[in-house]
C-alpha atoms as a PDB file:
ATOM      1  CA  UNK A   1     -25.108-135.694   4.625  1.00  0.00           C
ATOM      2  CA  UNK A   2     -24.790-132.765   6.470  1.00  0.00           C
ATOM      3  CA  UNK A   3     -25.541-134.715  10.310  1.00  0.00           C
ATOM      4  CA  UNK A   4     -23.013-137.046   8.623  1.00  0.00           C
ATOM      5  CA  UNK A   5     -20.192-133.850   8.353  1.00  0.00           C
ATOM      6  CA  UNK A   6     -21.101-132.414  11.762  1.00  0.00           C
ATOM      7  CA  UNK A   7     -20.602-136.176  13.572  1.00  0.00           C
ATOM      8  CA  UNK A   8     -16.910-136.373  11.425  1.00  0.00           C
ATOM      9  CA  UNK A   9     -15.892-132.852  12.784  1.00  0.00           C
ATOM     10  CA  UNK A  10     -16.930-133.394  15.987  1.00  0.00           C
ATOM     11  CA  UNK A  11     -14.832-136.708  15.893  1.00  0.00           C
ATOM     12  CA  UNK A  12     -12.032-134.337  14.445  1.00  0.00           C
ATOM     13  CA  UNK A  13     -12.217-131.763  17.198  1.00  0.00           C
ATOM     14  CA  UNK A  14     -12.638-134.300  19.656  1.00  0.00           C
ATOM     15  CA  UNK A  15      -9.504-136.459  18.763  1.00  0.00           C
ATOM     16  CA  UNK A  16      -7.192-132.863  18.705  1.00  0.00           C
ATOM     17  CA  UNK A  17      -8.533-132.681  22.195  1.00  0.00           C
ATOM     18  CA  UNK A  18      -6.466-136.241  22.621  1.00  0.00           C
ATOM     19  CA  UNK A  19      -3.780-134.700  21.439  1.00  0.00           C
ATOM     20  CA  UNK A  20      -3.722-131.757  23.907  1.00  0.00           C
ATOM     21  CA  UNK A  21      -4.559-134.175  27.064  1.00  0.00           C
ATOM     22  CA  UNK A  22      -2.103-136.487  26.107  1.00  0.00           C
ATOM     23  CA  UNK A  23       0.724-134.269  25.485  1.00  0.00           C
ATOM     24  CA  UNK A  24       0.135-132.793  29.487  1.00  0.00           C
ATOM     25  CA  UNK A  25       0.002-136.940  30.128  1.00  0.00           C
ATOM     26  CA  UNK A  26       3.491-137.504  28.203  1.00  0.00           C
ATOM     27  CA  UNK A  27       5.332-134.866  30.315  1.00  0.00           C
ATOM     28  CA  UNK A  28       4.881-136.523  33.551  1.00  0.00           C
ATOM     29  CA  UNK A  29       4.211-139.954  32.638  1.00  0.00           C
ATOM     30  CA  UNK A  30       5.879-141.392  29.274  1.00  0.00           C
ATOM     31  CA  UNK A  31       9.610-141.575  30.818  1.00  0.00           C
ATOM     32  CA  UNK A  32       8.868-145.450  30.635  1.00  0.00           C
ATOM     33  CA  UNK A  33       8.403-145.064  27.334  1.00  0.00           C
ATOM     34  CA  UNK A  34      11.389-142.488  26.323  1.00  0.00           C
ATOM     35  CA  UNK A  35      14.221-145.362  25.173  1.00  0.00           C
ATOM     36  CA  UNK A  36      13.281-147.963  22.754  1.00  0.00           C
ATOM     37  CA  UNK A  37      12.313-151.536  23.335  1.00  0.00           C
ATOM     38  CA  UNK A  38       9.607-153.926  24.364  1.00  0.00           C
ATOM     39  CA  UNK A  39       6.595-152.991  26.511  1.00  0.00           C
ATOM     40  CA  UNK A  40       3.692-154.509  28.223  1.00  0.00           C
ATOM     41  CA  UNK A  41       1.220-153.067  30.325  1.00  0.00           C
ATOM     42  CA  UNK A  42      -2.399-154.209  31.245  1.00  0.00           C
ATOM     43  CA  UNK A  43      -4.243-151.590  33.263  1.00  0.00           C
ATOM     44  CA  UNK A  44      -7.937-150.399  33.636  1.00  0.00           C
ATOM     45  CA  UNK A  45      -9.208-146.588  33.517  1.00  0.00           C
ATOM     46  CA  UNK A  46     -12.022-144.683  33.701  1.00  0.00           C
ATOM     47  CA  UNK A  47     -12.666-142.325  31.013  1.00  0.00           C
ATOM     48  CA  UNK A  48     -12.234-138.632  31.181  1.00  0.00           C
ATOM     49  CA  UNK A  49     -14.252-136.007  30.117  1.00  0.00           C
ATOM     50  CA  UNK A  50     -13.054-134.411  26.836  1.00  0.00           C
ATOM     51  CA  UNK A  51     -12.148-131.032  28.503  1.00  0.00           C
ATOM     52  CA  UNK A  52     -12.694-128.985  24.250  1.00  0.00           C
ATOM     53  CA  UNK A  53     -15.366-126.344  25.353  1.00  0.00           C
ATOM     54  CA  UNK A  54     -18.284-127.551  23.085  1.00  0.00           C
ATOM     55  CA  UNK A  55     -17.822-131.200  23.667  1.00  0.00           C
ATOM     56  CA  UNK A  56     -17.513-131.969  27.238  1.00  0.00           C
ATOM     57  CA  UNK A  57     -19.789-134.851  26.636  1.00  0.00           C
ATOM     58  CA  UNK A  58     -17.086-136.939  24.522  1.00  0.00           C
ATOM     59  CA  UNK A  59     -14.797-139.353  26.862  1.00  0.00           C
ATOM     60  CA  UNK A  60     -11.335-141.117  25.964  1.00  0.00           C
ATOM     61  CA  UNK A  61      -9.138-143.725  27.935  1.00  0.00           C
ATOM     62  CA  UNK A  62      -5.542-142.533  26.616  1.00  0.00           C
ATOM     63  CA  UNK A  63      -3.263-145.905  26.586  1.00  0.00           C
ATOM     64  CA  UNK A  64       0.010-144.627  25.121  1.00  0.00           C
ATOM     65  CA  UNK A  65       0.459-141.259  24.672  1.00  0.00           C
ATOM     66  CA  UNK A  66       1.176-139.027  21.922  1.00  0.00           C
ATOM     67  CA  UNK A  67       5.350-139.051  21.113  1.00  0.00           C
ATOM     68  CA  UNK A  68       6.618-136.373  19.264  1.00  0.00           C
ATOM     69  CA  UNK A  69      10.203-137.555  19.350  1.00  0.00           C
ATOM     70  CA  UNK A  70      10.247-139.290  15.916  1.00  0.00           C
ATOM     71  CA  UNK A  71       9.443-143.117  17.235  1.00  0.00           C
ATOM     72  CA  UNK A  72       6.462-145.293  17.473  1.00  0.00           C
ATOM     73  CA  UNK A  73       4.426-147.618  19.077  1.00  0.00           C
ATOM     74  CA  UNK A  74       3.870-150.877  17.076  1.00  0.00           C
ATOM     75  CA  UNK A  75       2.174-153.614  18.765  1.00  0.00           C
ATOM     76  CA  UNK A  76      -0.791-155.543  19.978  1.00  0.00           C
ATOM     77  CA  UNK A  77      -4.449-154.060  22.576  1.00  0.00           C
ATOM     78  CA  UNK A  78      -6.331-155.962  23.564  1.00  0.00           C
ATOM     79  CA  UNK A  79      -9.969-154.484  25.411  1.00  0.00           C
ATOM     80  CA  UNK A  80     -12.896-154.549  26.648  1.00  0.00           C
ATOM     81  CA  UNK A  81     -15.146-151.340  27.510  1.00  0.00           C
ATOM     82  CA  UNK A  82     -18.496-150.809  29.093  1.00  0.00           C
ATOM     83  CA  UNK A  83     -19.568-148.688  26.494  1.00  0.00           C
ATOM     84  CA  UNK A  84     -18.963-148.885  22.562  1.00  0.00           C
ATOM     85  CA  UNK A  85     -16.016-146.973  21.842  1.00  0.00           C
ATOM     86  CA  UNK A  86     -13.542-146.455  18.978  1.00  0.00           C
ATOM     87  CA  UNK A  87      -9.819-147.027  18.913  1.00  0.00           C
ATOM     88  CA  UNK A  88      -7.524-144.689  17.694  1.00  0.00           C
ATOM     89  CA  UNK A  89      -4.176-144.614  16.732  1.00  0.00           C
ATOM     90  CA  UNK A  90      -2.244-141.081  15.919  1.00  0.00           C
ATOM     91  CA  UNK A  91       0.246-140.719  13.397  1.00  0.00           C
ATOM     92  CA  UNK A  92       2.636-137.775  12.043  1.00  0.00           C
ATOM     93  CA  UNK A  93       1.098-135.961   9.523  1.00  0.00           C
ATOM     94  CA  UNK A  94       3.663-134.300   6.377  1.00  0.00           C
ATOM     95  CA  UNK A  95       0.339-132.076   4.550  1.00  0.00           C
ATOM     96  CA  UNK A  96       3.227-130.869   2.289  1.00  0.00           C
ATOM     97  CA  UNK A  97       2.740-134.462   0.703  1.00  0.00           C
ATOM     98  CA  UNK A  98      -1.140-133.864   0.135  1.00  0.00           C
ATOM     99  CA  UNK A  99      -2.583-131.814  -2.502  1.00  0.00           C
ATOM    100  CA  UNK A 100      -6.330-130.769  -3.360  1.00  0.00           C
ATOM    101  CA  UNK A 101      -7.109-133.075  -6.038  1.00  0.00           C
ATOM    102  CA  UNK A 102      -5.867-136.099  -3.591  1.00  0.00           C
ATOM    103  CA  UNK A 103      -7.207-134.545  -0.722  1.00  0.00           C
ATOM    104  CA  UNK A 104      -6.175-135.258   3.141  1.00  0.00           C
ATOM    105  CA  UNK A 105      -6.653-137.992   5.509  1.00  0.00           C
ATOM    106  CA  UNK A 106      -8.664-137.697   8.476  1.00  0.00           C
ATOM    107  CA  UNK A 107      -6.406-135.062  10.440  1.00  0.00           C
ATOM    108  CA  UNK A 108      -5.967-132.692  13.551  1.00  0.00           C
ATOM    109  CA  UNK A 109      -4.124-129.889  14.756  1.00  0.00           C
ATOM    110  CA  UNK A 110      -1.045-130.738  17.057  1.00  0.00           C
ATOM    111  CA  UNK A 111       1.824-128.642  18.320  1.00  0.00           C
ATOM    112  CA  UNK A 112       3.131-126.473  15.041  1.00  0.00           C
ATOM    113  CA  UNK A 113       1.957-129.357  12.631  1.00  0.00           C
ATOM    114  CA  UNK A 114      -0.768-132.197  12.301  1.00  0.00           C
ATOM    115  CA  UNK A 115      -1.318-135.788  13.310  1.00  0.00           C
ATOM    116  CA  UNK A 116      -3.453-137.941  11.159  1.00  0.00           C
ATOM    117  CA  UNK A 117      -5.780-140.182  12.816  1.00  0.00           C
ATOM    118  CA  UNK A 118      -6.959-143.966  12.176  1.00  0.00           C
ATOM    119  CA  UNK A 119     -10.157-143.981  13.893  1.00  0.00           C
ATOM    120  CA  UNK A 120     -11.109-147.510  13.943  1.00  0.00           C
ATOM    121  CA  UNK A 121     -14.920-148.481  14.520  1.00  0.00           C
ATOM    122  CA  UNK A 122     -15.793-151.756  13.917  1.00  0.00           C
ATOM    123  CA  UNK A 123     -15.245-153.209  17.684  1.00  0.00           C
ATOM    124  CA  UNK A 124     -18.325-151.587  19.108  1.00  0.00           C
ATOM    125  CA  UNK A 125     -20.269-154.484  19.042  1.00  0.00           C
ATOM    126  CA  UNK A 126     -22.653-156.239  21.422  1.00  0.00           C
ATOM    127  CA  UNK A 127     -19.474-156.831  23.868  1.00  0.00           C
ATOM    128  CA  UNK A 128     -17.270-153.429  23.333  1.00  0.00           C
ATOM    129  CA  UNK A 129     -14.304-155.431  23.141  1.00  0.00           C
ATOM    130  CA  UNK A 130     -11.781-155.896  20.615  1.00  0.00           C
ATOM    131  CA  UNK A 131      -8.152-156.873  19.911  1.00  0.00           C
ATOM    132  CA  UNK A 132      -5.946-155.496  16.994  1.00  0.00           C
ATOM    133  CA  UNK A 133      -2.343-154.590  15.845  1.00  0.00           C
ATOM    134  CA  UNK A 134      -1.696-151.257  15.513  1.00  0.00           C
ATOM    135  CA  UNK A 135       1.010-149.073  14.906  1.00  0.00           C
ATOM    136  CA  UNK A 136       1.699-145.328  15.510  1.00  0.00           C
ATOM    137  CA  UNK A 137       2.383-142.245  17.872  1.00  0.00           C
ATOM    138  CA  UNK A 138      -0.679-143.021  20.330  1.00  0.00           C
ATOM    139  CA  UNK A 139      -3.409-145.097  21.003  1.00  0.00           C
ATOM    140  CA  UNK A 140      -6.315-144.465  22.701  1.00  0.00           C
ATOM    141  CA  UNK A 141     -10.206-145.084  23.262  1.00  0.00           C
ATOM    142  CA  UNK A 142     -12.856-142.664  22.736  1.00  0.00           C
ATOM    143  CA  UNK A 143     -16.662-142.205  23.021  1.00  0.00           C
ATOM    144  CA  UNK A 144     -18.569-139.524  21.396  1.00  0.00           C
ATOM    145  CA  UNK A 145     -21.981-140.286  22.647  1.00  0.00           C
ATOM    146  CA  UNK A 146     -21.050-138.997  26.026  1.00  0.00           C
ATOM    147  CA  UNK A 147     -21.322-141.876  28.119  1.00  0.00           C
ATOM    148  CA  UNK A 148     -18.633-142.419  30.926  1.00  0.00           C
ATOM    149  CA  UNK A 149     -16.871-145.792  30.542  1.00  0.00           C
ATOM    150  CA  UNK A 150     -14.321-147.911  32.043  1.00  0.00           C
ATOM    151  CA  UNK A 151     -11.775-150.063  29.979  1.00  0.00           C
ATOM    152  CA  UNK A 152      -9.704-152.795  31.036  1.00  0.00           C
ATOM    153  CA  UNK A 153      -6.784-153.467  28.623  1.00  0.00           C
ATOM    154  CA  UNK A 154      -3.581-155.242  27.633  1.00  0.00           C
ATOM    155  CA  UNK A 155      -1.228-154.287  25.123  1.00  0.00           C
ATOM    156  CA  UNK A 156       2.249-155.303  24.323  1.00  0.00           C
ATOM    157  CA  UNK A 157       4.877-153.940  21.665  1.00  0.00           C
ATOM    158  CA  UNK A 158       7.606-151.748  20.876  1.00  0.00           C
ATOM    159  CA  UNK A 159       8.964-148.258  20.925  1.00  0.00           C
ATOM    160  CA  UNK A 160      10.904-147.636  18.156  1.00  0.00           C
ATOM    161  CA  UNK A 161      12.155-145.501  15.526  1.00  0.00           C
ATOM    162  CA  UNK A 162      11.965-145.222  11.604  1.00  0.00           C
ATOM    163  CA  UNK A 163      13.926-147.194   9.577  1.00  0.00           C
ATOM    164  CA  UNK A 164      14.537-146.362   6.053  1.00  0.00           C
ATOM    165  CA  UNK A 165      13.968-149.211   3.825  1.00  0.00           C
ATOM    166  CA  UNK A 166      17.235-150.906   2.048  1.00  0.00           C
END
């Protein structure tokens, strides 16, 4: 139980260090992704080390990063690593909403708030590849076992906004 805590707050503390490299990303490189409407991109990176003192061996590939301008990414990735790795997709977090007896989704510091985070494991198989829809205000690939990796990827979608329901 307790190796089973450590492994989700390293995860935690790991994905908050997404956050913090992908906000320095979004300032010089989201201004294709500032107005709304479709996107595709298909690209290949090399993983970075997590730069959190304490886990320099963890690695992501950010994709899209974090928006804190109220709109979203909604779309479809498409991958393949050379390593297992996780996908995650960030979303804004309102802990106001939350209470003890209900208790929190997985979550991480960002800016003056939280993001929650859908970390998504089940496409580390054999081939550490994957496709999936996702939607949300990044997306990213990360590897806690401290083993460099390269992904090649394609995903297409949207940046949009909230709509309030009818």
């Amino acid at each position: 139980m307790k190796k089973h805590m450590d492994r989700k707050i390293a995860t935690t503390v790991s994905i908050a260090t997404i956050l913090a490299v992908g906000a320095i990303l979004i300032i010089g490189t989201n201004s294709a992704f500032a107005q709304e409407g479709k996107f595709a991109i298909q690209g290949t990176q090399k993983s970075m080390q997590d730069p959190l003192p304490g886990h320099e061996k963890h690695q992501i590939v950010i994709i899209l990063p974090p928006r804190d301008d109220g709109k979203f990414y909604t779309g479809t990735l498409t991958y393949a690593a050379s390593q297992p790795v996780e996908v995650v997709v960030l979303h804004p977090f309102n802990a106001s909403a939350t209470d003890q007896a209900h208790g929190e989704p997985l979550n991480a510091p960002f800016k003056n708030g939280k993001v929650a985070i859908s970390l998504m494991k089940e496409f580390t198989g054999a081939t550490n590849a994957g496709s999936l829809v996702f939607s949300g205000s990044a997306l990213a690939l990360h590897n806690i076992d401290g083993k460099p990796f390269s992904a090649t990827y394609s995903v297409t979608g949207w940046v949009t906004g909230s709509v309030a329901l009818p």
